[in-house]
Protein backbone atom coordinates (compact mmCIF):
# COMPACT_ATOMS: atom_id res chain seq x y z
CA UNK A 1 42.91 16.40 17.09
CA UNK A 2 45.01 15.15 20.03
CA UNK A 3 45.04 11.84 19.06
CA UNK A 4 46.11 11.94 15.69
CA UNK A 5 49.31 13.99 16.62
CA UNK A 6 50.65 11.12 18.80
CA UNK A 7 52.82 9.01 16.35
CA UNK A 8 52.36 6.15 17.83
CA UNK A 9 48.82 6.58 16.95
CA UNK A 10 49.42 8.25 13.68
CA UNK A 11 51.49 5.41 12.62
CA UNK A 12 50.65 2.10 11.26
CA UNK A 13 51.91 -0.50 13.42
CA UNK A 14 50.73 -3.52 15.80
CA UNK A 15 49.86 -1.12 18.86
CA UNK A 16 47.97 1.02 16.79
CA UNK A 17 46.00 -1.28 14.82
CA UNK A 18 45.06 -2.96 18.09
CA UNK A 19 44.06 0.80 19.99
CA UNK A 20 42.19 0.85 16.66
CA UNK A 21 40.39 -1.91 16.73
CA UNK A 22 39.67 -1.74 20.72
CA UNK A 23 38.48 2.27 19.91
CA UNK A 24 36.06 0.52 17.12
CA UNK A 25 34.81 -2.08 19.30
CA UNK A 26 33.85 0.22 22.59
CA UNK A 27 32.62 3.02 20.07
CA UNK A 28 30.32 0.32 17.71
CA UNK A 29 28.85 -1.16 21.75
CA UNK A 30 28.07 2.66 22.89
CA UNK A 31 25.71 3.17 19.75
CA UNK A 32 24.52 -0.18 20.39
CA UNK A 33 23.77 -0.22 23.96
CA UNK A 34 21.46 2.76 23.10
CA UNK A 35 19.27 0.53 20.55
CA UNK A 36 19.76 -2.88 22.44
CA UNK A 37 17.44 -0.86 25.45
CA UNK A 38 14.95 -0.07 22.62
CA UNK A 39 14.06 -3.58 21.72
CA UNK A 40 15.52 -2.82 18.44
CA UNK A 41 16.29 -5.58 15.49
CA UNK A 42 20.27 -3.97 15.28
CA UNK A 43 21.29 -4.02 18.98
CA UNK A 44 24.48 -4.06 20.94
CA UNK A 45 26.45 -7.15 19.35
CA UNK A 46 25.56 -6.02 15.55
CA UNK A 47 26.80 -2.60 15.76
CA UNK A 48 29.72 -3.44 17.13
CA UNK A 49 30.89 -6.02 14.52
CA UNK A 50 29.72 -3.08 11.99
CA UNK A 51 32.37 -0.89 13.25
CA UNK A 52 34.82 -3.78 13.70
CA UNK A 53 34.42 -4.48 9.95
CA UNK A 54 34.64 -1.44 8.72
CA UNK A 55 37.90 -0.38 10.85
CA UNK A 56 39.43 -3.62 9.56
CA UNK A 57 38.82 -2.37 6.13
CA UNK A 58 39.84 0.44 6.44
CA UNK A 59 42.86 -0.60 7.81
CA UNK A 60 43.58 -2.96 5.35
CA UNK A 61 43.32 -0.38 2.58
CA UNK A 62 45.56 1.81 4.65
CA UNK A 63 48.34 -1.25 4.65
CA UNK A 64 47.14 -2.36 1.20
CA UNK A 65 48.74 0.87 0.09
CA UNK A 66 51.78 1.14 2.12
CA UNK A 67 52.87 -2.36 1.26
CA UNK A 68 51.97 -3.10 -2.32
CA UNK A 69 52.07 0.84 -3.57
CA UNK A 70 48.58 1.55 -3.80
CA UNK A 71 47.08 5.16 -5.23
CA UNK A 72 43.63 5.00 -4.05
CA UNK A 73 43.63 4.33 0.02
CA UNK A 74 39.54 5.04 -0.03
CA UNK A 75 38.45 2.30 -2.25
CA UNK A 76 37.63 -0.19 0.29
CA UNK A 77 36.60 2.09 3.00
CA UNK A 78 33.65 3.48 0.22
CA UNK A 79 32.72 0.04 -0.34
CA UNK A 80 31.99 -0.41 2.75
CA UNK A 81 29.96 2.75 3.37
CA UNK A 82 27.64 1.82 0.09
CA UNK A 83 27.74 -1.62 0.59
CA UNK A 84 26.07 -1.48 4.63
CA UNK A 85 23.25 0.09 2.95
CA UNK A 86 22.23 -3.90 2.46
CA UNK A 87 22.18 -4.83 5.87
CA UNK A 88 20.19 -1.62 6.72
CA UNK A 89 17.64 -2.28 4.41
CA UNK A 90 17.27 -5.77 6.24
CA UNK A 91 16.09 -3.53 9.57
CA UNK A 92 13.50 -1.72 7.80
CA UNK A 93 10.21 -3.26 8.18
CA UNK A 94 6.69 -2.50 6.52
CA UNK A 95 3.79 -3.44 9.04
CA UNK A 96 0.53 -4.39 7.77
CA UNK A 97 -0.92 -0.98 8.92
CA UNK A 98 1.73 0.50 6.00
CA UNK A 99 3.72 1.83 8.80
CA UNK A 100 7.50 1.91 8.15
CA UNK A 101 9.75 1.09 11.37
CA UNK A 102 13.34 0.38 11.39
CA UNK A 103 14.62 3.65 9.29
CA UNK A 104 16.69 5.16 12.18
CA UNK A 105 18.57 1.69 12.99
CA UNK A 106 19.28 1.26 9.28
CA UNK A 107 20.75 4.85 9.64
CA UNK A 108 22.32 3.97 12.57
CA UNK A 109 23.84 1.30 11.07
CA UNK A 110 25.72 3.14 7.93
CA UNK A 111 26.72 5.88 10.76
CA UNK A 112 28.41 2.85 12.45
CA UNK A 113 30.15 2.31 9.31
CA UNK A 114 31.26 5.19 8.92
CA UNK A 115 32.56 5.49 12.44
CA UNK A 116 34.55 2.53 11.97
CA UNK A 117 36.45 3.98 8.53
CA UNK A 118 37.16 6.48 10.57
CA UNK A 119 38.50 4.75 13.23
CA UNK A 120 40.42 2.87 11.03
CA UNK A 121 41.88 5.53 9.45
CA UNK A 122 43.17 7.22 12.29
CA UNK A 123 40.63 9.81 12.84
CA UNK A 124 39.86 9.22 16.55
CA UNK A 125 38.07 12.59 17.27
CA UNK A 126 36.07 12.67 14.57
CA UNK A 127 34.80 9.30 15.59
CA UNK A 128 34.83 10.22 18.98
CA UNK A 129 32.52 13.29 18.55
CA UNK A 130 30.56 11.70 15.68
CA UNK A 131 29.52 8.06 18.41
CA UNK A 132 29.18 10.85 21.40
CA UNK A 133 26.23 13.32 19.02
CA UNK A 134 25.02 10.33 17.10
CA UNK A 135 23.68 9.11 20.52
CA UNK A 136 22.67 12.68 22.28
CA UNK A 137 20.40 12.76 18.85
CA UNK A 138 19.01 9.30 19.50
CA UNK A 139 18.07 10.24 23.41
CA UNK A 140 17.25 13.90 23.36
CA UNK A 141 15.78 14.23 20.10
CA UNK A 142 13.20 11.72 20.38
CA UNK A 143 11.58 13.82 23.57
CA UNK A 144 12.09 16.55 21.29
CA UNK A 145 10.11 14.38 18.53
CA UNK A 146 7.27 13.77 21.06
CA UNK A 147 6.87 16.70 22.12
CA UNK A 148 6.09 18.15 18.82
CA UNK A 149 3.16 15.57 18.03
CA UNK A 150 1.39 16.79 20.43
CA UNK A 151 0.71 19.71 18.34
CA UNK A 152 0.79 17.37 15.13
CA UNK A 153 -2.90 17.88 13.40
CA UNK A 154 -2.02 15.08 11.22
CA UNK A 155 -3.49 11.16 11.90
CA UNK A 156 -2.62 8.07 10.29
CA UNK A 157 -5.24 5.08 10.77
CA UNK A 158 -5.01 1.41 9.66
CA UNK A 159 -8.97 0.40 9.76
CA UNK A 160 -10.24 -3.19 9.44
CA UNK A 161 -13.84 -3.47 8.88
CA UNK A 162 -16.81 -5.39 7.90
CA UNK A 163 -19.34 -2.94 6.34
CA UNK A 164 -18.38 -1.98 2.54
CA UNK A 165 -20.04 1.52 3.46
CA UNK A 166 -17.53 2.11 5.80
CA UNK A 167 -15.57 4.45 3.03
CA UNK A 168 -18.74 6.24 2.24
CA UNK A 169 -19.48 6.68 5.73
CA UNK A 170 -15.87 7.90 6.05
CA UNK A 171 -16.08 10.74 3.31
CA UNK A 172 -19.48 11.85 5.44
CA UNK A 173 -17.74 12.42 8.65
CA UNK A 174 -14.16 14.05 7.30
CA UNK A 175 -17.35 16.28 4.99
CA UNK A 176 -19.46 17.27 8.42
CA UNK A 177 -16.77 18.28 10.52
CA UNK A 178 -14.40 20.01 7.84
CA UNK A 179 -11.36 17.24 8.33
CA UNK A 180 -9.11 17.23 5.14
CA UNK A 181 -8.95 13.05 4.20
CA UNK A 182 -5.67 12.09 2.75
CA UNK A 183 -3.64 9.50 1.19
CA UNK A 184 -6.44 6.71 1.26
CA UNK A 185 -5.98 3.68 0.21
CA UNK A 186 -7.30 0.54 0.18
CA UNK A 187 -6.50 -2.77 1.75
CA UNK A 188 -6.69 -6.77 1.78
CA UNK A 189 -7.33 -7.65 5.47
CA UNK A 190 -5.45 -11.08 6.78
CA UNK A 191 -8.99 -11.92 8.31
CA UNK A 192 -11.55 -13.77 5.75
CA UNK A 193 -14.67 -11.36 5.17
CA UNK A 194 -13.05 -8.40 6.09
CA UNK A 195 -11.64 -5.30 4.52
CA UNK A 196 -9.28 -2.91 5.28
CA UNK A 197 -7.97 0.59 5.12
CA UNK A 198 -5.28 3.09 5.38
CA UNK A 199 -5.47 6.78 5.49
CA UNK A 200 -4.65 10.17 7.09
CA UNK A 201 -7.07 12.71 8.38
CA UNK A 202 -6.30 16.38 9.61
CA UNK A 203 -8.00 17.90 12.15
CA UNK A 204 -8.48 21.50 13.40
CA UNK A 205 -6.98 21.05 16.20
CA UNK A 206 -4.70 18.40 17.88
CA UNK A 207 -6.58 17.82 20.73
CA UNK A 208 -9.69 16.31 18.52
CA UNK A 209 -7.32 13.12 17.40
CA UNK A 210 -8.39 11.08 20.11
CA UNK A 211 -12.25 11.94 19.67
CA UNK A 212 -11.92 11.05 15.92
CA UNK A 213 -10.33 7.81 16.97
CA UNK A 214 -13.70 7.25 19.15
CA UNK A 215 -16.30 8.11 16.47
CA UNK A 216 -14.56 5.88 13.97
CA UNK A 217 -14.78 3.20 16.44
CA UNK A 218 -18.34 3.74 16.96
CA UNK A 219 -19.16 3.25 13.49
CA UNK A 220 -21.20 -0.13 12.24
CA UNK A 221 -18.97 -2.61 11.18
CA UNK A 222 -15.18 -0.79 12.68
CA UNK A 223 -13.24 -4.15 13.89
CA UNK A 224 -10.05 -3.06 14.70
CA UNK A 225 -8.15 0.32 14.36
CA UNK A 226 -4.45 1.18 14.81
């Protein structure tokens, strides 16, 4: 809470609203950088005029009330936190294996938000220590995250194929080597004369996923499986 004790901070006035902004723009690039290097559809510029906005708006409200009387100095600053929820949703992608991608940048995103209200409000640590674990989470965690599949017994398939057996043939294997078959559902493939298929299988034991992956492969008709 160092900052926020320094009046000059504290205050609103043209030096702060500046250290403010500047805090909002290097904060908004540091959560950036981290998804620019991951190829992801939010990178470096985007998150950075995320925060910007949202500091601005929240300093705004802060002067809206100082100048003109105002009772309710979190009005705009909740907009905005709701309101990013739109641009989020434009990072989330479905992929025609009915694989979702693009959750964490969405989330990302509203963080940013949320690190720029408080920014513009004058709560510098919080936003400090909020940018500084928001990106430990996105670099350690992840290892963390992989790590953990590798005991996962779980595996989601996207199958194209030609045969309209294939499903029977399916139900057989999961049947003769006691696999659980979940969540299957069926599919219009973008190739003419094809079908296509999602589902999830468990296996016994983790180390089998890549030997199921093989046998489905092997079976008569199997174009393509992701």
């Amino acid at each position: 809470m160092i900052l926020e004790n320094i009046p000059l901070l504290h205050e609103l006035n043209t030096t702060s609203i500046a250290l403010r902004l500047l805090l909002a723009l290097l904060l908004g690039g540091f959560l950036g950088i981290e998804r620019e290097q991951k190829q992801h559809p939010a990178g470096f510029r985007t998150y950075i005029v995320v925060c910007l906005g949202s500091a601005l708006a929240s300093i705004t409200n802060i002067y809206l009330t100082i100048s003109i009387g105002g009772s309710d100095a979190a009005r705009i600053p909740a907009g905005v936190v709701s309101g990013v929820g739109f641009l989020g949703a434009g990072t989330i992608l479905v992929t025609r294996s009915n694989h979702i991608k693009g959750l964490t940048t969405a989330a990302g995103l509203w963080c940013c938000a949320c690190i720029g209200v408080a920014v513009g409000s004058g709560f510098y640590s919080g936003a400090i220590i909020c940018s500084i674990v928001i990106v430990f989470s996105l670099r350690m965690l992840s290892i963390v995250d992989k790590s953990f599949m590798k005991y996962n017994k779980y595996l989601s398939l996207y199958v194209e194929y030609e045969q309209p057996d294939f499903i029977q043939g399916l139900f057989n294997y999961c049947r003769v080597n006691d696999f659980e078959l979940k969540n299957l559902e069926l599919l219009n493939s973008r190739n003419t004369g094809t079908k296509a298929a999602t589902f999830t299988i468990k296996v016994k034991e983790p180390s089998l996923k890549k030997k199921v992956v093989e046998n489905l492969y092997d079976m008569e008709g199997v174009l393509l499986i992701i």
